[in-house]
N, C-alpha and C. Protein backbone atom coordinates (compact mmCIF):
# COMPACT_ATOMS: atom_id res chain seq x y z
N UNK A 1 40.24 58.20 123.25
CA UNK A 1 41.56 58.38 123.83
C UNK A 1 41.72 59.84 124.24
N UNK A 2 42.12 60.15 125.12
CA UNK A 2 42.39 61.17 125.69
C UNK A 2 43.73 61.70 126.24
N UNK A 3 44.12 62.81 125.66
CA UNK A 3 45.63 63.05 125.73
C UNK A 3 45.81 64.77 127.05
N UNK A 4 46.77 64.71 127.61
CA UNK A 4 46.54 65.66 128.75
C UNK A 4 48.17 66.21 128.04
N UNK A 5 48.47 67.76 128.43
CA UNK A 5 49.75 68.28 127.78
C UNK A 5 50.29 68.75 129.12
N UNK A 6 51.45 68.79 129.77
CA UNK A 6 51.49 69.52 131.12
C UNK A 6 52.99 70.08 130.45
N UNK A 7 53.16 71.38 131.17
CA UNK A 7 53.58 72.26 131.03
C UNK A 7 54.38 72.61 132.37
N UNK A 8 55.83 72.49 132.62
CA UNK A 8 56.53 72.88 133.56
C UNK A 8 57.77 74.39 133.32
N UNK A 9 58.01 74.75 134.43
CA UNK A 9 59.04 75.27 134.93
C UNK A 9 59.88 74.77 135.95
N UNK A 10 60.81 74.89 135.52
CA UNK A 10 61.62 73.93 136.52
C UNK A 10 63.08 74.80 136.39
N UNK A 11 64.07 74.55 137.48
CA UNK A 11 65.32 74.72 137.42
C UNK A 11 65.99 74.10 136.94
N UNK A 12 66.65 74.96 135.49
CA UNK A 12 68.05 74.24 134.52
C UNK A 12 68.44 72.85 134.76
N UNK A 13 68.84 72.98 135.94
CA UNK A 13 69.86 72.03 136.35
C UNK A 13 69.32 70.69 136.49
N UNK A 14 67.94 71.03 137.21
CA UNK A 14 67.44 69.57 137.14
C UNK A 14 66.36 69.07 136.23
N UNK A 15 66.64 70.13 134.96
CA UNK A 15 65.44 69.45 134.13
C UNK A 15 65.57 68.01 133.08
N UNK A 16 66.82 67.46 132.72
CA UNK A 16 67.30 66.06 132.49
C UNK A 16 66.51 65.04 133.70
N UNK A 17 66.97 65.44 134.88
CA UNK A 17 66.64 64.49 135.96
C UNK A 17 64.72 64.12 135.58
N UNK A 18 64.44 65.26 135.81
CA UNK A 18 63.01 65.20 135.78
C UNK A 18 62.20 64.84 134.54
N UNK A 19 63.09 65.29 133.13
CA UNK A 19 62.50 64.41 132.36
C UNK A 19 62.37 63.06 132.30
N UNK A 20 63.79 62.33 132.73
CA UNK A 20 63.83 61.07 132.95
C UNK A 20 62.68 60.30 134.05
N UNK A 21 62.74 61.35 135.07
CA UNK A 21 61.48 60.44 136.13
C UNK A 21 60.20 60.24 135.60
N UNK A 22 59.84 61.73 134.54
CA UNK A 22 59.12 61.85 134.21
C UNK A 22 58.16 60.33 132.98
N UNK A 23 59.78 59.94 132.39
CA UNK A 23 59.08 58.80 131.31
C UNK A 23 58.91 57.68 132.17
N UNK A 24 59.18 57.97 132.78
CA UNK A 24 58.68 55.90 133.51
C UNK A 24 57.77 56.09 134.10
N UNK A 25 56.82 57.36 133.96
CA UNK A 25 55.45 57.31 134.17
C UNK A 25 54.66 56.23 133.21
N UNK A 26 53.72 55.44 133.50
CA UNK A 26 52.90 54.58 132.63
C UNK A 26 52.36 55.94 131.08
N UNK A 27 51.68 56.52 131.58
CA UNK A 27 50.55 57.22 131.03
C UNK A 27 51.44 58.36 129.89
N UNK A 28 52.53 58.40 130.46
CA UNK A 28 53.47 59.50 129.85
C UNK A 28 53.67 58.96 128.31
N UNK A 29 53.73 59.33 127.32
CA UNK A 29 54.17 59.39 126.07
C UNK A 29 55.56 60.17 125.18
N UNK A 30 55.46 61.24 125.73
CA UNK A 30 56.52 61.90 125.55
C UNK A 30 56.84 63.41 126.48
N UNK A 31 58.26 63.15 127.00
CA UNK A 31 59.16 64.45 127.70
C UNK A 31 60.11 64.98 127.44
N UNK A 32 59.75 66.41 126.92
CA UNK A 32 61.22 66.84 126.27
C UNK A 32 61.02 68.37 126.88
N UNK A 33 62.59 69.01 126.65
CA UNK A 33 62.69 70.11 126.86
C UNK A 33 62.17 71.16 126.15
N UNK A 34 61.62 72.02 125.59
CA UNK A 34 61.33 73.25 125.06
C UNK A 34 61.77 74.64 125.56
N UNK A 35 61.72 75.00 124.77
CA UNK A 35 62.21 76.86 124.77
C UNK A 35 61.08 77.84 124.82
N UNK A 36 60.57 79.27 125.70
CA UNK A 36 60.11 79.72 125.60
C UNK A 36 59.99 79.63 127.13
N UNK A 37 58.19 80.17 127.55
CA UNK A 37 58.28 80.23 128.72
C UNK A 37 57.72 79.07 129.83
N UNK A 38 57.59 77.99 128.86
CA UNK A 38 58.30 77.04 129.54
C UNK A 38 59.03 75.86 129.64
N UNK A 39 59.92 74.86 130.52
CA UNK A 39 61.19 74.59 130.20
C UNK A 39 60.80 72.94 129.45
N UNK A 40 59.70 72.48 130.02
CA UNK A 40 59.33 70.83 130.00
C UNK A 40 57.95 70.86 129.27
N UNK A 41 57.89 70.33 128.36
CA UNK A 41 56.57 69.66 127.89
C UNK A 41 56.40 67.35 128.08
N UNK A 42 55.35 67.65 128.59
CA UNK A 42 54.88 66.37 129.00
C UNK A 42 53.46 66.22 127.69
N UNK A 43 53.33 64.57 127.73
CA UNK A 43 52.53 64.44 126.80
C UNK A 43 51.96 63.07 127.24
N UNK A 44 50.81 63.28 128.16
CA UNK A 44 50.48 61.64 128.46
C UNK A 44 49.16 61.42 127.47
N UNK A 45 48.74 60.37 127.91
CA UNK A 45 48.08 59.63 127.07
C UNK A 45 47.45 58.62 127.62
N UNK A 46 45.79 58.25 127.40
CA UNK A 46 45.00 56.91 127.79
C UNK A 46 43.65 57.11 128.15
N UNK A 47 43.42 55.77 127.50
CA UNK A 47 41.75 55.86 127.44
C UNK A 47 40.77 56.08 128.44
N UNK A 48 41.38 56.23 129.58
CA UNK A 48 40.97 56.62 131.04
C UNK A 48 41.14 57.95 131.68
N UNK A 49 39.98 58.53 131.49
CA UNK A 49 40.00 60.00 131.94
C UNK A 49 40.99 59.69 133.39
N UNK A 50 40.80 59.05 134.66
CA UNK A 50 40.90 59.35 136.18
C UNK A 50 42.09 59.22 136.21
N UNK A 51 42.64 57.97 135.31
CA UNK A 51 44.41 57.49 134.66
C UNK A 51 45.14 58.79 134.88
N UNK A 52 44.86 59.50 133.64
CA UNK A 52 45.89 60.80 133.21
C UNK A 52 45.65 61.40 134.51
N UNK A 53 44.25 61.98 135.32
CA UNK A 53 44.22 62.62 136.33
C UNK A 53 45.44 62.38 137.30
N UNK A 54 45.20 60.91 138.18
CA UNK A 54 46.01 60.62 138.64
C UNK A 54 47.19 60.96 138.40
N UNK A 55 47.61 60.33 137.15
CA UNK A 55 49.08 60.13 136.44
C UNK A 55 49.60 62.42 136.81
N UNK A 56 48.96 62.95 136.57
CA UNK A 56 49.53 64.16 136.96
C UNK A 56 49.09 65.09 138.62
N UNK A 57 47.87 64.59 139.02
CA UNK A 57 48.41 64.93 140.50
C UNK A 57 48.82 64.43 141.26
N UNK A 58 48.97 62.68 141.64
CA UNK A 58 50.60 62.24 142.09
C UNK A 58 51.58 61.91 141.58
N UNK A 59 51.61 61.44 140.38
CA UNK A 59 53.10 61.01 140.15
C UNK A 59 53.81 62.34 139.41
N UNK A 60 53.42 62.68 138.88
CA UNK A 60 54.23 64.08 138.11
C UNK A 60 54.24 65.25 139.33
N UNK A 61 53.52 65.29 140.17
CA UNK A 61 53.56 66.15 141.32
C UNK A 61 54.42 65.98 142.25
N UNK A 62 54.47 64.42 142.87
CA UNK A 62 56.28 64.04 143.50
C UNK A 62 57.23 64.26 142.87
N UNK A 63 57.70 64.71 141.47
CA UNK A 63 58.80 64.77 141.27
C UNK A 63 59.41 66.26 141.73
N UNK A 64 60.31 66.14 142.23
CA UNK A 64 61.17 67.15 143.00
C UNK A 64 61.63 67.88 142.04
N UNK A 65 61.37 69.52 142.30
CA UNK A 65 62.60 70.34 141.34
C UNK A 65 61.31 71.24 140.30
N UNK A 66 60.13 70.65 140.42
CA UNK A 66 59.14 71.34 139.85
C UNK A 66 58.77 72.33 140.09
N UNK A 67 59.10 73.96 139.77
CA UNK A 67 58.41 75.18 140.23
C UNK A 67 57.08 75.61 139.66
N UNK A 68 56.61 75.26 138.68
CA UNK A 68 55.26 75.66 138.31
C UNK A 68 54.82 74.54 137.58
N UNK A 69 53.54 74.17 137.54
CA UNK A 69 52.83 72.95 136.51
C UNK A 69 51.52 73.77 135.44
N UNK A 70 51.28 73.56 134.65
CA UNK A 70 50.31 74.25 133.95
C UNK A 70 49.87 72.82 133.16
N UNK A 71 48.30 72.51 133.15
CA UNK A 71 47.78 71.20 132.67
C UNK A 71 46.90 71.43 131.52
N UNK A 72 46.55 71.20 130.60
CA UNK A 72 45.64 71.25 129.92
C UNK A 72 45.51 69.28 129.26
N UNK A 73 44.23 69.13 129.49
CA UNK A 73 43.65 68.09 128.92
C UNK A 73 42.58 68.31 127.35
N UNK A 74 42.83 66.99 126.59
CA UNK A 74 41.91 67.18 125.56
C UNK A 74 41.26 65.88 125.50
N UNK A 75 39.57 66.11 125.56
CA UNK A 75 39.44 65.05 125.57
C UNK A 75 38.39 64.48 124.25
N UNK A 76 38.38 63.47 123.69
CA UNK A 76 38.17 62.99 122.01
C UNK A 76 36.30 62.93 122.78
N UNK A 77 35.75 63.47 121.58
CA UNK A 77 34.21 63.21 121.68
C UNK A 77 34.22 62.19 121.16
């Protein structure tokens, strides 16, 4: 299983919106806000390396209101 962490900046205002688009991603597991320097933590998840790929360069990439993405993947030996 392989879990990917993405890391946003986004504007205040629309970071509710975007968490919400964010969970009705399949692959997504968990979206919440955090403090520090940056505003959104994402937490997908699945046994398919190309899955999570996908799952964060189109669908987490259409969502509007996103100013920076930072990705890190981990993947289980």
């Amino acid at each position: 299983m392989s879990e990917a962490y993405v890391l946003l900046n986004v504007n205040f205002k629309e970071q509710k919106r975007i968490i919400e688009e964010a969970q009705r991603i399949p692959t997504v597991k968990t979206a919440k806000t955090v403090y520090g320097i940056y505003d959104i933590l994402i937490v997908l998840e699945s046994s398919n390396l190309q899955e999570l790929k996908n799952a964060i360069d189109i669908d987490i990439n259409r969502i509007k209101g996103i100013d920076n993405l930072t990705t890190l993947i981990s993947v289980s030996n």
